[in-house]
C-alpha atoms as a PDB file:
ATOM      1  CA  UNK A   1     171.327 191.628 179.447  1.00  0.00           C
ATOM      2  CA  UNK A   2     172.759 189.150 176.278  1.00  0.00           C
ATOM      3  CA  UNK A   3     172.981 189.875 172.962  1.00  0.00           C
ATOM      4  CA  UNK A   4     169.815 189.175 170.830  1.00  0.00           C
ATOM      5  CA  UNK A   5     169.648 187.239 167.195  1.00  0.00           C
ATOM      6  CA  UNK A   6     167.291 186.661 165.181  1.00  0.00           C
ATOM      7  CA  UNK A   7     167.381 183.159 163.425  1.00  0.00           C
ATOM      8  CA  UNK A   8     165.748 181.655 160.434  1.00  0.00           C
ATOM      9  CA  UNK A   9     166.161 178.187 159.685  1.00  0.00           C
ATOM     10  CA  UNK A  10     165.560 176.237 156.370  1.00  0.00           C
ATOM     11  CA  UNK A  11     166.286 172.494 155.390  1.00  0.00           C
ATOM     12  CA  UNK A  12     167.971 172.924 152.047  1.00  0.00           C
ATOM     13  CA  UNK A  13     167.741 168.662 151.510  1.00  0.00           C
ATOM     14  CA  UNK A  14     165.450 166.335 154.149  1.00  0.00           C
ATOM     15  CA  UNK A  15     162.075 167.018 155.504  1.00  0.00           C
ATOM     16  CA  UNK A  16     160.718 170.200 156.693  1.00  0.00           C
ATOM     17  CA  UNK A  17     159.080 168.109 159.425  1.00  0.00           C
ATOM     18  CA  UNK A  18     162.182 167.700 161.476  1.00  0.00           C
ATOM     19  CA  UNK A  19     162.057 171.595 162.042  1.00  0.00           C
ATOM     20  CA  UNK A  20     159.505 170.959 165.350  1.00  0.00           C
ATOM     21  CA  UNK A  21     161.695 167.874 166.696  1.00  0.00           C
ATOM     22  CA  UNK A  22     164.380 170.366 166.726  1.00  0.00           C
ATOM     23  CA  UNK A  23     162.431 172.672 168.917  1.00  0.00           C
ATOM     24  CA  UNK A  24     162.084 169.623 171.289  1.00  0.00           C
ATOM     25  CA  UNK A  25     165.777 168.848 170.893  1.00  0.00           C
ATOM     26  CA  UNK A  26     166.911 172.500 171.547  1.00  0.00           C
ATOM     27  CA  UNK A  27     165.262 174.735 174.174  1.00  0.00           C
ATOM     28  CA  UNK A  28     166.115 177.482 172.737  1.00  0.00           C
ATOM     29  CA  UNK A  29     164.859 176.586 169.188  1.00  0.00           C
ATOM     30  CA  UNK A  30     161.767 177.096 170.417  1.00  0.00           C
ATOM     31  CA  UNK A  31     161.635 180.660 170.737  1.00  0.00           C
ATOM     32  CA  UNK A  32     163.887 181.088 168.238  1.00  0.00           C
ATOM     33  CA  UNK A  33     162.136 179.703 165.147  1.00  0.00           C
ATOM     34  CA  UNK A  34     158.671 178.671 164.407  1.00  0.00           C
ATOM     35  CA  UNK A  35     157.093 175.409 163.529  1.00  0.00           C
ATOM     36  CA  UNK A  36     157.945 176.603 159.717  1.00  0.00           C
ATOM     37  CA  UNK A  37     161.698 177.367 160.514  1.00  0.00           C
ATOM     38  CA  UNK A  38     160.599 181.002 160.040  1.00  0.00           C
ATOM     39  CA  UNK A  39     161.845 183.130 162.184  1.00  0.00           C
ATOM     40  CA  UNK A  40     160.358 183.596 166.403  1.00  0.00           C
ATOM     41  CA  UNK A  41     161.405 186.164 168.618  1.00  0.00           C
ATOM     42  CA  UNK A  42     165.229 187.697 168.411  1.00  0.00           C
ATOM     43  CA  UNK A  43     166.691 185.584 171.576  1.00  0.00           C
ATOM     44  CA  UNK A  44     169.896 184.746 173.624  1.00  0.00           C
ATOM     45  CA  UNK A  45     170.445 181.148 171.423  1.00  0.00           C
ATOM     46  CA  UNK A  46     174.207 180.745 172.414  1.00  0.00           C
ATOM     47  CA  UNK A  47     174.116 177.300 172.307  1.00  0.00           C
ATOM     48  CA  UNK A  48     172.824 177.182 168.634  1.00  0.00           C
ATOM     49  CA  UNK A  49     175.772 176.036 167.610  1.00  0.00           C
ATOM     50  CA  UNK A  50     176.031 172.749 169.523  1.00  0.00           C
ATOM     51  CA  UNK A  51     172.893 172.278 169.376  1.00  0.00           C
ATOM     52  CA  UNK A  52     172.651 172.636 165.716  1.00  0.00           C
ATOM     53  CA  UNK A  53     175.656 170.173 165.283  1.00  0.00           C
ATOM     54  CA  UNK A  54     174.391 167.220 167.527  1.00  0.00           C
ATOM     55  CA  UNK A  55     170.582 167.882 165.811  1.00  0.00           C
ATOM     56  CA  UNK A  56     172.516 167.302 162.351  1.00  0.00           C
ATOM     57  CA  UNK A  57     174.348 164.486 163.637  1.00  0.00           C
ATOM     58  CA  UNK A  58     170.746 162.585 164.309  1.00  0.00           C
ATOM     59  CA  UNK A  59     169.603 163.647 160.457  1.00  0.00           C
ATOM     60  CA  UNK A  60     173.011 162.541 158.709  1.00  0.00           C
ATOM     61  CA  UNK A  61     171.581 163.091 155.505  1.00  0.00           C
ATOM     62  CA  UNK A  62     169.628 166.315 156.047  1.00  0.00           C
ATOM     63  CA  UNK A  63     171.544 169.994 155.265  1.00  0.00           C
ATOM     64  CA  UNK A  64     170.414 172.812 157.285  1.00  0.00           C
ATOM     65  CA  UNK A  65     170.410 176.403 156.672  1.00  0.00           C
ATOM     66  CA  UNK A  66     170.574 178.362 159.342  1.00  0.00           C
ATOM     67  CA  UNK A  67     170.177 182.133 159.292  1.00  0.00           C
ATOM     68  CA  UNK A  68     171.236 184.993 161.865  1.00  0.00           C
ATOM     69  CA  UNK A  69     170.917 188.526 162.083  1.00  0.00           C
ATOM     70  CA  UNK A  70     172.447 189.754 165.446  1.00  0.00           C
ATOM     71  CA  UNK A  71     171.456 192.839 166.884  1.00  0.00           C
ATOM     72  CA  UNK A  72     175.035 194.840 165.910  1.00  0.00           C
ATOM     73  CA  UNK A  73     175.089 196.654 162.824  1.00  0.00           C
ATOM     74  CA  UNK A  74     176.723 194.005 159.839  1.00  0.00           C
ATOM     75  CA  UNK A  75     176.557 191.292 162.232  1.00  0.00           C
ATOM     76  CA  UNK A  76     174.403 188.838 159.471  1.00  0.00           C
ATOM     77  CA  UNK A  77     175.596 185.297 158.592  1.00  0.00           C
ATOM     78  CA  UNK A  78     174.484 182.019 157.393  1.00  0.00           C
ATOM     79  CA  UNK A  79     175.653 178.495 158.787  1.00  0.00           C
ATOM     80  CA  UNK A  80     175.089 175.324 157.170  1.00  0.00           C
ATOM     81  CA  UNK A  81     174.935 171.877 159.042  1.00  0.00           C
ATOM     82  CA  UNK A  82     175.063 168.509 157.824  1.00  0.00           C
ATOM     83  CA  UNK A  83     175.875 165.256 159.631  1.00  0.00           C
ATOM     84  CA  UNK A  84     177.509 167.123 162.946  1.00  0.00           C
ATOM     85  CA  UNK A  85     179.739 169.508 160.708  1.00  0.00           C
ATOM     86  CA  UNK A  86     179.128 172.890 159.994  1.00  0.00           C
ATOM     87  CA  UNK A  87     180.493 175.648 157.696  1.00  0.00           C
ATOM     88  CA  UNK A  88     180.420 179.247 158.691  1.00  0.00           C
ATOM     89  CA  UNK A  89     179.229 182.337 155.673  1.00  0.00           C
ATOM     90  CA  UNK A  90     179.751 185.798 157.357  1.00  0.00           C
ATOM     91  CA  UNK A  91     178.095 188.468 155.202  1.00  0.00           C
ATOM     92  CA  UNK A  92     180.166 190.813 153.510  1.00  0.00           C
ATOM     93  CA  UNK A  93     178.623 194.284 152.911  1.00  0.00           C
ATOM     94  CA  UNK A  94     180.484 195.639 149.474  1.00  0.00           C
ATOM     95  CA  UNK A  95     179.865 199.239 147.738  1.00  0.00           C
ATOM     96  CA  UNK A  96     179.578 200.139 144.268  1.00  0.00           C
ATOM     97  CA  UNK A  97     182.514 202.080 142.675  1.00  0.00           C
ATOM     98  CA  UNK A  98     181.830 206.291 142.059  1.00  0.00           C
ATOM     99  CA  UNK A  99     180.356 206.830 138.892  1.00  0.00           C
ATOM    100  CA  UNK A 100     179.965 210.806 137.735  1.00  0.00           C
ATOM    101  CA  UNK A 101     177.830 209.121 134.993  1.00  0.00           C
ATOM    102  CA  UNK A 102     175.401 207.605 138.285  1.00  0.00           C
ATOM    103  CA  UNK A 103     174.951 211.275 139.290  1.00  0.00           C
ATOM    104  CA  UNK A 104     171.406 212.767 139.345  1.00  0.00           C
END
């Protein structure tokens, strides 16, 4: 069975070209993302990860932007890569305050 996300990458600095070597690098890329870094079908990408990290570690001086949006409710994030690090942004999901003045 697996648990399905749906990725989106973007290259925030370096060239947008290195998006299909990536799908070379990474099996999994490729049905992940298209040749744009838009997003492919949802898939089973648990290696994205290392995958992401060893492709940034061949691109020192590109940053990457990679989106997810797993199939569990509030399960959205957004991981950056650069040079074989990474840094990890889990969404948070905040509500407005009551307002009687809001009230229609």
């Amino acid at each position: 069975m697996g648990y399905y996300t749906r990725h989106e990458l973007e290259i925030v600095e370096g060239d947008n070209g290195i998006i299909s070597e990536l799908r070379d690098f990474a099996e999994e890329a490729n049905y992940a993302l298209e040749e744009n870094g838009d997003a492919g079908e949802s898939c089973k990408w648990y290696d994205h990860e290392i995958d992401m990290r060893n492709f940034s570690a061949l691109h020192p001086d590109a940053l990457f932007k990679l989106n997810g949006e797993g199939e569990e409710a509030g399960d959205i994030w957004i991981e950056y890569y650069q040079n074989g690090k990474m840094q990890r942004c889990k969404a948070k999901i905040t509500y407005d305050e009551f307002d009687c003045e809001k009230l229609v």
